[in-house]
PDB file of N, CA and C in Angstrom:
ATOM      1  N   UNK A   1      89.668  88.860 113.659  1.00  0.00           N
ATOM      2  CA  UNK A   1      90.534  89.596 112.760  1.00  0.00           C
ATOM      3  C   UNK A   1      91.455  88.596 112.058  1.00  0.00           C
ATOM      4  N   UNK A   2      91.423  88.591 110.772  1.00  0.00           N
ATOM      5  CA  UNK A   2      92.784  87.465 110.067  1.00  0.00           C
ATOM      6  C   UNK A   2      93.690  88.273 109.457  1.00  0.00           C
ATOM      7  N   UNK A   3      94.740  87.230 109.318  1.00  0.00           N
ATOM      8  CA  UNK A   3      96.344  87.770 109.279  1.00  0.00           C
ATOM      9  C   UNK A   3      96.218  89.202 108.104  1.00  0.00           C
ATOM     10  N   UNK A   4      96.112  88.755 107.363  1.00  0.00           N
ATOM     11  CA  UNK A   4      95.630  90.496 106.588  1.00  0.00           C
ATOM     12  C   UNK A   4      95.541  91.780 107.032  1.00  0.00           C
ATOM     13  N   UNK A   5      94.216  91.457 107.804  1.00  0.00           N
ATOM     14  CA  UNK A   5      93.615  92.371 108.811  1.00  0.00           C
ATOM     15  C   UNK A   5      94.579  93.038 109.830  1.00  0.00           C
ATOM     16  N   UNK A   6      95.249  92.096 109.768  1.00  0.00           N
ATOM     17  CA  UNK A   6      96.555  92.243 111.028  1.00  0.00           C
ATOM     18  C   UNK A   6      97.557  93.597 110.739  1.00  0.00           C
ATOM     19  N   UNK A   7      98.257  92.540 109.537  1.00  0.00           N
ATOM     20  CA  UNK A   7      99.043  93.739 108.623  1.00  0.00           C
ATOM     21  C   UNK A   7      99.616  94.711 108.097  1.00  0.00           C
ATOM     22  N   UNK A   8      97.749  95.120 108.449  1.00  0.00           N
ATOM     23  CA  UNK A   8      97.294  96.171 107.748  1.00  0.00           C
ATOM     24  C   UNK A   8      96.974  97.404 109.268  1.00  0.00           C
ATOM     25  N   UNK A   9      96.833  96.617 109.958  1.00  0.00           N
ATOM     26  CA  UNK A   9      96.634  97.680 111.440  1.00  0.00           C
ATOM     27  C   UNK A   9      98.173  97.630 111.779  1.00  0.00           C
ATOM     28  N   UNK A  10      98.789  96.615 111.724  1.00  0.00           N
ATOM     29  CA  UNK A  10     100.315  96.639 111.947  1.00  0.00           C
ATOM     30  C   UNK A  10     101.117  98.060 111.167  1.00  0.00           C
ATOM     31  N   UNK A  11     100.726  98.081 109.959  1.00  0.00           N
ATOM     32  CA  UNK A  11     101.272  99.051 109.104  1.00  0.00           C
ATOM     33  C   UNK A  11     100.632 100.530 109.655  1.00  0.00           C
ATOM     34  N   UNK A  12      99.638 100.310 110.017  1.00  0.00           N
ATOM     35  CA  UNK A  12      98.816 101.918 110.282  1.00  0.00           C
ATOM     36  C   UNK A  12      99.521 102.311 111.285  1.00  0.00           C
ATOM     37  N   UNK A  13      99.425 101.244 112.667  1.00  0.00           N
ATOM     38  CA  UNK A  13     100.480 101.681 114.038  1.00  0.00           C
ATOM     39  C   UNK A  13     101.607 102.067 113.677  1.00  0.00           C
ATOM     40  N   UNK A  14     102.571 101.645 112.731  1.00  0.00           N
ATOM     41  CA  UNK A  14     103.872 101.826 112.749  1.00  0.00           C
ATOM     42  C   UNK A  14     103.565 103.226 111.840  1.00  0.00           C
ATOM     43  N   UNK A  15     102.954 103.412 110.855  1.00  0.00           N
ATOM     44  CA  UNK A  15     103.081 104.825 110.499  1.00  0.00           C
ATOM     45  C   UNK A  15     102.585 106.168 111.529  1.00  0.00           C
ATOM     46  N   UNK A  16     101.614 105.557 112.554  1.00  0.00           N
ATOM     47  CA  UNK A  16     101.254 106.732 113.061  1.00  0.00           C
ATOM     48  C   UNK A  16     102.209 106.791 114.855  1.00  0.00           C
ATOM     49  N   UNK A  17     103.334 105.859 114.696  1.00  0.00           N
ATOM     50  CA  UNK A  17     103.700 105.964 115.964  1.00  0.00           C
ATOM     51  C   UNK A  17     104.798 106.050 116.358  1.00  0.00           C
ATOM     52  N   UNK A  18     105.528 106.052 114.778  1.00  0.00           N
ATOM     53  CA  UNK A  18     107.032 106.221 115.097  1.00  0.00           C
ATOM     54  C   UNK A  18     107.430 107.308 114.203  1.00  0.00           C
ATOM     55  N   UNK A  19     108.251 108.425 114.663  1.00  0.00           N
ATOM     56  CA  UNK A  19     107.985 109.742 114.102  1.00  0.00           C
ATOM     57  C   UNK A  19     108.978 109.561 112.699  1.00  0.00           C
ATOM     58  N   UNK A  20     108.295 109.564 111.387  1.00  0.00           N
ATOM     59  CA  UNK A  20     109.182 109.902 110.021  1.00  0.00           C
ATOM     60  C   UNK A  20     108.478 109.037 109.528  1.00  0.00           C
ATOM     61  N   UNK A  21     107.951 107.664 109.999  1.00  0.00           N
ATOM     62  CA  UNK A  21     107.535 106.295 109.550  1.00  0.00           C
ATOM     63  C   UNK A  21     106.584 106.529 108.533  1.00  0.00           C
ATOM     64  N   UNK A  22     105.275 107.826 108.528  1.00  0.00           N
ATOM     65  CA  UNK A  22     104.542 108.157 107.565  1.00  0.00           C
ATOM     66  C   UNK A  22     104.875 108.299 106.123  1.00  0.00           C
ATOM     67  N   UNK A  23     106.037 108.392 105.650  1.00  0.00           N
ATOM     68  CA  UNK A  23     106.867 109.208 104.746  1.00  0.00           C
ATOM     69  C   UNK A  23     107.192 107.377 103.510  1.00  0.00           C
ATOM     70  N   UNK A  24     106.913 106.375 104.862  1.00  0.00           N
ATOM     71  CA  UNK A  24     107.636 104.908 104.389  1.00  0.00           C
ATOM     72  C   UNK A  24     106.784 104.454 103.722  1.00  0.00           C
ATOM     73  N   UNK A  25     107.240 103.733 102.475  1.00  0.00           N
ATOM     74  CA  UNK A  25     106.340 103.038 101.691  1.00  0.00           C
ATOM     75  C   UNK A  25     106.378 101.042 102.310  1.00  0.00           C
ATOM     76  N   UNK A  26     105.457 101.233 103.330  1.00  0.00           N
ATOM     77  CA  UNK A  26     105.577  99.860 104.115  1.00  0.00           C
ATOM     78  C   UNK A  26     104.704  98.632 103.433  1.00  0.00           C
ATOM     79  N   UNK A  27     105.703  97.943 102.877  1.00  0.00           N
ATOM     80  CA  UNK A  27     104.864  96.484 102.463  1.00  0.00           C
ATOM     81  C   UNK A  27     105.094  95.271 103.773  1.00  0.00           C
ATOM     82  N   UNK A  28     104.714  94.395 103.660  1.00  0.00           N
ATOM     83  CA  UNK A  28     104.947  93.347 104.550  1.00  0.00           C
ATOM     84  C   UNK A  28     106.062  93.308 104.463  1.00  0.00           C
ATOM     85  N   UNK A  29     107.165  93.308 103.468  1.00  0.00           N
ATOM     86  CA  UNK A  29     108.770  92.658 103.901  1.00  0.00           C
ATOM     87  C   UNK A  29     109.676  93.935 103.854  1.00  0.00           C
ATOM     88  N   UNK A  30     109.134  95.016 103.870  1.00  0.00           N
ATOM     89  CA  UNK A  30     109.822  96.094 104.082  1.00  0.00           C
ATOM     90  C   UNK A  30     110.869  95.987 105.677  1.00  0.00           C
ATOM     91  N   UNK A  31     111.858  95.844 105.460  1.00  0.00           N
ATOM     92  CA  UNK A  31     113.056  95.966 106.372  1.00  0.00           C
ATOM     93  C   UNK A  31     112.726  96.530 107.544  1.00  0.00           C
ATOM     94  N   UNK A  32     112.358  96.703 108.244  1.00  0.00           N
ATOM     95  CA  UNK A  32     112.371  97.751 109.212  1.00  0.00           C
ATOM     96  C   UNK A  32     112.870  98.276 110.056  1.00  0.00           C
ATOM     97  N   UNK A  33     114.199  97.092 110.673  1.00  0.00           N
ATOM     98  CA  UNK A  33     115.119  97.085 111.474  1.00  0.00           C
ATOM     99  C   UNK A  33     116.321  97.531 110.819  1.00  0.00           C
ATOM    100  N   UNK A  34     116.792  96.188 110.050  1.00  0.00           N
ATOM    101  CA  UNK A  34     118.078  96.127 109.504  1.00  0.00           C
ATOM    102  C   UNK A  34     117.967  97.086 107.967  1.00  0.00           C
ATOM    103  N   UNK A  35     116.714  97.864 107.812  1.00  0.00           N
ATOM    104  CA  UNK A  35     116.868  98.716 107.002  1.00  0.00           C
ATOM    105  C   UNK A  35     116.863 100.075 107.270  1.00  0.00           C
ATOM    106  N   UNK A  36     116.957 100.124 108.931  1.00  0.00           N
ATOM    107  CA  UNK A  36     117.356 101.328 109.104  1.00  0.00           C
ATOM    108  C   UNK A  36     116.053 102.441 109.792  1.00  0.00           C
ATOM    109  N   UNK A  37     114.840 102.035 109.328  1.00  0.00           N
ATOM    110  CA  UNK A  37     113.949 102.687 109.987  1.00  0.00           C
ATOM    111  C   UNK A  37     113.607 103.371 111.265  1.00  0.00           C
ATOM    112  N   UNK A  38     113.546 101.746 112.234  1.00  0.00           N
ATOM    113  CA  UNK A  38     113.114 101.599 113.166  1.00  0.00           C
ATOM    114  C   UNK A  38     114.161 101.321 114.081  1.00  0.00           C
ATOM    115  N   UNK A  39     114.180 101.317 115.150  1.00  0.00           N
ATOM    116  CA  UNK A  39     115.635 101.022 116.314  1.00  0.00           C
ATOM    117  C   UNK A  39     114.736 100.802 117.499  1.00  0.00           C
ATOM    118  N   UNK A  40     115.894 100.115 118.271  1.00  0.00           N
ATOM    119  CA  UNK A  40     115.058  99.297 119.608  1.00  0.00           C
ATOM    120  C   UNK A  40     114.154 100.172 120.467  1.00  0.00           C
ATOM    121  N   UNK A  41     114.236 101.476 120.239  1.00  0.00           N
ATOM    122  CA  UNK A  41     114.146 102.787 121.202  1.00  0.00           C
ATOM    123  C   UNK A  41     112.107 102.283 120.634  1.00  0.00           C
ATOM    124  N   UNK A  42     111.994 102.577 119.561  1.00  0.00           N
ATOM    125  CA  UNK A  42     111.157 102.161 118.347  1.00  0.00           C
ATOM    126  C   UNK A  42     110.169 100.658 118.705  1.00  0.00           C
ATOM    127  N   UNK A  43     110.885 100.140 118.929  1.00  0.00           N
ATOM    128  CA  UNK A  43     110.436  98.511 119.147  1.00  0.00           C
ATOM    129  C   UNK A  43     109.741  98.629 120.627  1.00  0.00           C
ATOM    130  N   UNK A  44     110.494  99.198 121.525  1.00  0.00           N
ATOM    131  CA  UNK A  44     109.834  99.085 122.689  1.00  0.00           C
ATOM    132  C   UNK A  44     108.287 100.187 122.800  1.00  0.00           C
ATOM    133  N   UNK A  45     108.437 101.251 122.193  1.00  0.00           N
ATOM    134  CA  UNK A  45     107.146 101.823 122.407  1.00  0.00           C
ATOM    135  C   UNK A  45     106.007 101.129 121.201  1.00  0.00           C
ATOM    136  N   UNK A  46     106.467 100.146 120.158  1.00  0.00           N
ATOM    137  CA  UNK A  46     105.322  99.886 119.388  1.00  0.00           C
ATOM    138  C   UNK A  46     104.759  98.931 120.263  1.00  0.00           C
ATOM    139  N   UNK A  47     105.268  97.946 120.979  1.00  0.00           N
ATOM    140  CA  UNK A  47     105.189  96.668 121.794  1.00  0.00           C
ATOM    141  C   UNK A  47     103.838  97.295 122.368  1.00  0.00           C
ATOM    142  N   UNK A  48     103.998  97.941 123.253  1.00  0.00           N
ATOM    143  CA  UNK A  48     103.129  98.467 124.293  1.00  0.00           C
ATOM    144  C   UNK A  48     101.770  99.102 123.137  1.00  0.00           C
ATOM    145  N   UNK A  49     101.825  99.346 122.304  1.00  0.00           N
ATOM    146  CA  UNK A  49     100.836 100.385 121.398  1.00  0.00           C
ATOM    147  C   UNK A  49     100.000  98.453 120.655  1.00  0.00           C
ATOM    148  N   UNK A  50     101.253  98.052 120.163  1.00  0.00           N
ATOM    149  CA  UNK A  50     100.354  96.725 119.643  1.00  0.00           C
ATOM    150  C   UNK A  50      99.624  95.660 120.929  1.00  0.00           C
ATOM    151  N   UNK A  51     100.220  95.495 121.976  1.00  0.00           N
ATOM    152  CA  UNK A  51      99.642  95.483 122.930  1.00  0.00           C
ATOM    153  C   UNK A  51      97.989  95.347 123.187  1.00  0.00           C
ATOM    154  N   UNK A  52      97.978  96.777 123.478  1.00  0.00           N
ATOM    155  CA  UNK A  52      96.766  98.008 123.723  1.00  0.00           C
ATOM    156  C   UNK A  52      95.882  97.423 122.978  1.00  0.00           C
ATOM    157  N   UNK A  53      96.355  97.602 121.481  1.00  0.00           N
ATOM    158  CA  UNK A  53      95.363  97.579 120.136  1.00  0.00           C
ATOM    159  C   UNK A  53      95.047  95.953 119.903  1.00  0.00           C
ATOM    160  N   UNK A  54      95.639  95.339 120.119  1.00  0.00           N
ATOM    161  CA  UNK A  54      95.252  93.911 119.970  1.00  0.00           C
ATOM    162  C   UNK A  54      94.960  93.049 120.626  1.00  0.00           C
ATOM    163  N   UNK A  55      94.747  93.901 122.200  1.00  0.00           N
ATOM    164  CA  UNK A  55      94.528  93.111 123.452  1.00  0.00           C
ATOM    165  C   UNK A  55      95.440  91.527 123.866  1.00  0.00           C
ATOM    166  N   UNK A  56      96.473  91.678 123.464  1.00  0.00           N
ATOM    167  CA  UNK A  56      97.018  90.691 123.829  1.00  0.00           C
ATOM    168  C   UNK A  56      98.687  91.035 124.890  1.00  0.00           C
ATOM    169  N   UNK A  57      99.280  90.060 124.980  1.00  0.00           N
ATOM    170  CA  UNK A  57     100.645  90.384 126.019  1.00  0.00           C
ATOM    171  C   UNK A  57     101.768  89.420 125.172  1.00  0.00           C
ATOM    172  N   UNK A  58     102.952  90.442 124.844  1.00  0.00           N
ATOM    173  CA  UNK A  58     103.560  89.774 124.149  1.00  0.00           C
ATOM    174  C   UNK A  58     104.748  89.368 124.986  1.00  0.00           C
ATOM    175  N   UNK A  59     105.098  88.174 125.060  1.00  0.00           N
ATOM    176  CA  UNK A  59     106.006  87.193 125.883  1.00  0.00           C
ATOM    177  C   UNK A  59     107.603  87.843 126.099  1.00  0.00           C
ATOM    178  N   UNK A  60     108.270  87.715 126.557  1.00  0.00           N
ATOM    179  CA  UNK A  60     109.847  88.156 126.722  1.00  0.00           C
ATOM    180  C   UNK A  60     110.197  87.155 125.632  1.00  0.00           C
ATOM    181  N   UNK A  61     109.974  85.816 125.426  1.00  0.00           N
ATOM    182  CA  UNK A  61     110.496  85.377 124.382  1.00  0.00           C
ATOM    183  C   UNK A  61     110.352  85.597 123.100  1.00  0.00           C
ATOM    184  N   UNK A  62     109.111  86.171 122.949  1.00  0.00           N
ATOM    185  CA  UNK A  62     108.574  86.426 121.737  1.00  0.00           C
ATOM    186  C   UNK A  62     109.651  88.112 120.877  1.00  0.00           C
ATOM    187  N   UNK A  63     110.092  88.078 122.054  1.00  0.00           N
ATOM    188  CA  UNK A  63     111.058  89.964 121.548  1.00  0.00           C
ATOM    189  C   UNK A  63     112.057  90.091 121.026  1.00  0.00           C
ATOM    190  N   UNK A  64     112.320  88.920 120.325  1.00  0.00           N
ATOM    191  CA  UNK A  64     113.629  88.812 119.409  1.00  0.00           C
ATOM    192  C   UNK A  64     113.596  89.954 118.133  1.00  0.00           C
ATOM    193  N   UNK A  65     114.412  90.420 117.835  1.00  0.00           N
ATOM    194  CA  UNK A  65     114.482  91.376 116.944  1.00  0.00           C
ATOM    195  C   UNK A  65     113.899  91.186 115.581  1.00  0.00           C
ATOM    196  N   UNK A  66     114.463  89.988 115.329  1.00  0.00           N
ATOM    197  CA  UNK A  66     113.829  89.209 113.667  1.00  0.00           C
ATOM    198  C   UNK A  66     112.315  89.346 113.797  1.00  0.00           C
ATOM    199  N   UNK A  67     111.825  88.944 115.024  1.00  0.00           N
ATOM    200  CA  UNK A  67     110.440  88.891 115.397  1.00  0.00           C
ATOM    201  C   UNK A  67     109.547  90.251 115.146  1.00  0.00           C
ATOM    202  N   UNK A  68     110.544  91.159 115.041  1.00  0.00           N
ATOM    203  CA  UNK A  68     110.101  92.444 114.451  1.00  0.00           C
ATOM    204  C   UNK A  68     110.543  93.848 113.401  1.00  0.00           C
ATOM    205  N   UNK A  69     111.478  92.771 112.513  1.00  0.00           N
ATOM    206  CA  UNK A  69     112.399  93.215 111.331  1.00  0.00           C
ATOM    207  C   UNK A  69     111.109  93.636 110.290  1.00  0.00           C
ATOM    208  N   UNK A  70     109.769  93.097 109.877  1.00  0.00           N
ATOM    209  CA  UNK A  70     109.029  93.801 109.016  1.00  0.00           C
ATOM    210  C   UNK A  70     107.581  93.203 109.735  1.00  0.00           C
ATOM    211  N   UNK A  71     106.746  93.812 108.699  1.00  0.00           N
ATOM    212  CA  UNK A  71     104.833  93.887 108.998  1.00  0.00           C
ATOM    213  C   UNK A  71     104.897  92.434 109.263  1.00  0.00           C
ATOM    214  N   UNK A  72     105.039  91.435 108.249  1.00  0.00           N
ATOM    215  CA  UNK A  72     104.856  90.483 107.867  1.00  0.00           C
ATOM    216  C   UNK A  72     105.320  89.539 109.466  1.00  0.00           C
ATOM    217  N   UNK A  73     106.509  89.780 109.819  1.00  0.00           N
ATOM    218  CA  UNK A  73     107.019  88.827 111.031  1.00  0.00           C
ATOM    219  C   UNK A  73     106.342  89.137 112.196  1.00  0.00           C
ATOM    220  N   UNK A  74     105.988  90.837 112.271  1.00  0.00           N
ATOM    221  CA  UNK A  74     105.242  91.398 113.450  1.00  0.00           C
ATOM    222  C   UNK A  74     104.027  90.763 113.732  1.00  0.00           C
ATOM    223  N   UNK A  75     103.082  90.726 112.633  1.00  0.00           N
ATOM    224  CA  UNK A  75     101.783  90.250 112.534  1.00  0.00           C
ATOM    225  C   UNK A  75     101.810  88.782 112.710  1.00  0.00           C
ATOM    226  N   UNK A  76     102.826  87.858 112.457  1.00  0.00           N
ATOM    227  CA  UNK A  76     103.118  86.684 112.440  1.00  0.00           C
ATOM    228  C   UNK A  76     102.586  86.073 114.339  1.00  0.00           C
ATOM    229  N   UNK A  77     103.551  86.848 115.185  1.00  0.00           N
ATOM    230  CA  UNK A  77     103.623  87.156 116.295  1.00  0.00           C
ATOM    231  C   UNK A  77     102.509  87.210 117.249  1.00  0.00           C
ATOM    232  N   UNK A  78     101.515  88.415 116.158  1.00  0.00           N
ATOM    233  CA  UNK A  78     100.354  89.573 117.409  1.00  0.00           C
ATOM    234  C   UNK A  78      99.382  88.251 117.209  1.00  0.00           C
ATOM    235  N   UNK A  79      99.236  87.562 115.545  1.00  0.00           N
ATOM    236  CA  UNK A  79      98.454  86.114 115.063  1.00  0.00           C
ATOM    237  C   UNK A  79      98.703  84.742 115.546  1.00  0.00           C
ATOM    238  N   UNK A  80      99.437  84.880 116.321  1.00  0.00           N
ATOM    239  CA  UNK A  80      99.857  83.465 117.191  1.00  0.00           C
ATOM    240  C   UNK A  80      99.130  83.754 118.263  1.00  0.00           C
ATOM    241  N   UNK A  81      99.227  85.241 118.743  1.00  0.00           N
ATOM    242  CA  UNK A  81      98.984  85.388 120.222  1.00  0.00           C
ATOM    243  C   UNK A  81      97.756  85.779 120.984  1.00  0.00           C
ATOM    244  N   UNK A  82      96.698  85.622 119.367  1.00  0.00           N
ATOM    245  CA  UNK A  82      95.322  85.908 119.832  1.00  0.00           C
ATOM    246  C   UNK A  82      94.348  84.555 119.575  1.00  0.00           C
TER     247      UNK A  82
END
């Protein structure tokens, strides 16, 4: 799967898993944190869902918030870790 590919499943999870998120017009640098969307409550159940879907384990260090402020930083992350 390449970073694109990523993205783009990144964007599908977050619309189908955080309740209102469908409604968002999500590009890669769309805010997601500090724009209000998403909240830590948010962060912790996508973790576990991107997880699942990408077969990988994402580090305690890797859970910095910036690390998951938009598509673009998320995928940055799930693409290091496969």
């Amino acid at each position: 799967m390449n970073r694109q590919e990523i993205e783009a499943k990144v964007a599908e999870l977050i619309r189908t898993n955080i309740d209102g998120a469908e409604s968002i017009e999500l590009t890669e640098d769309t805010m997601l944190i500090t724009g209000g969307y998403i909240d830590s409550f948010d962060i912790v159940s996508l973790i576990s869902v991107f997880e699942a879907e990408f077969g990988i384990t994402l580090p305690f260090d890797d859970l910095e918030l910036e690390n998951f402020d938009t598509v673009s930083s998320i995928a940055d992350v799930i693409f290091s870790r496969m």
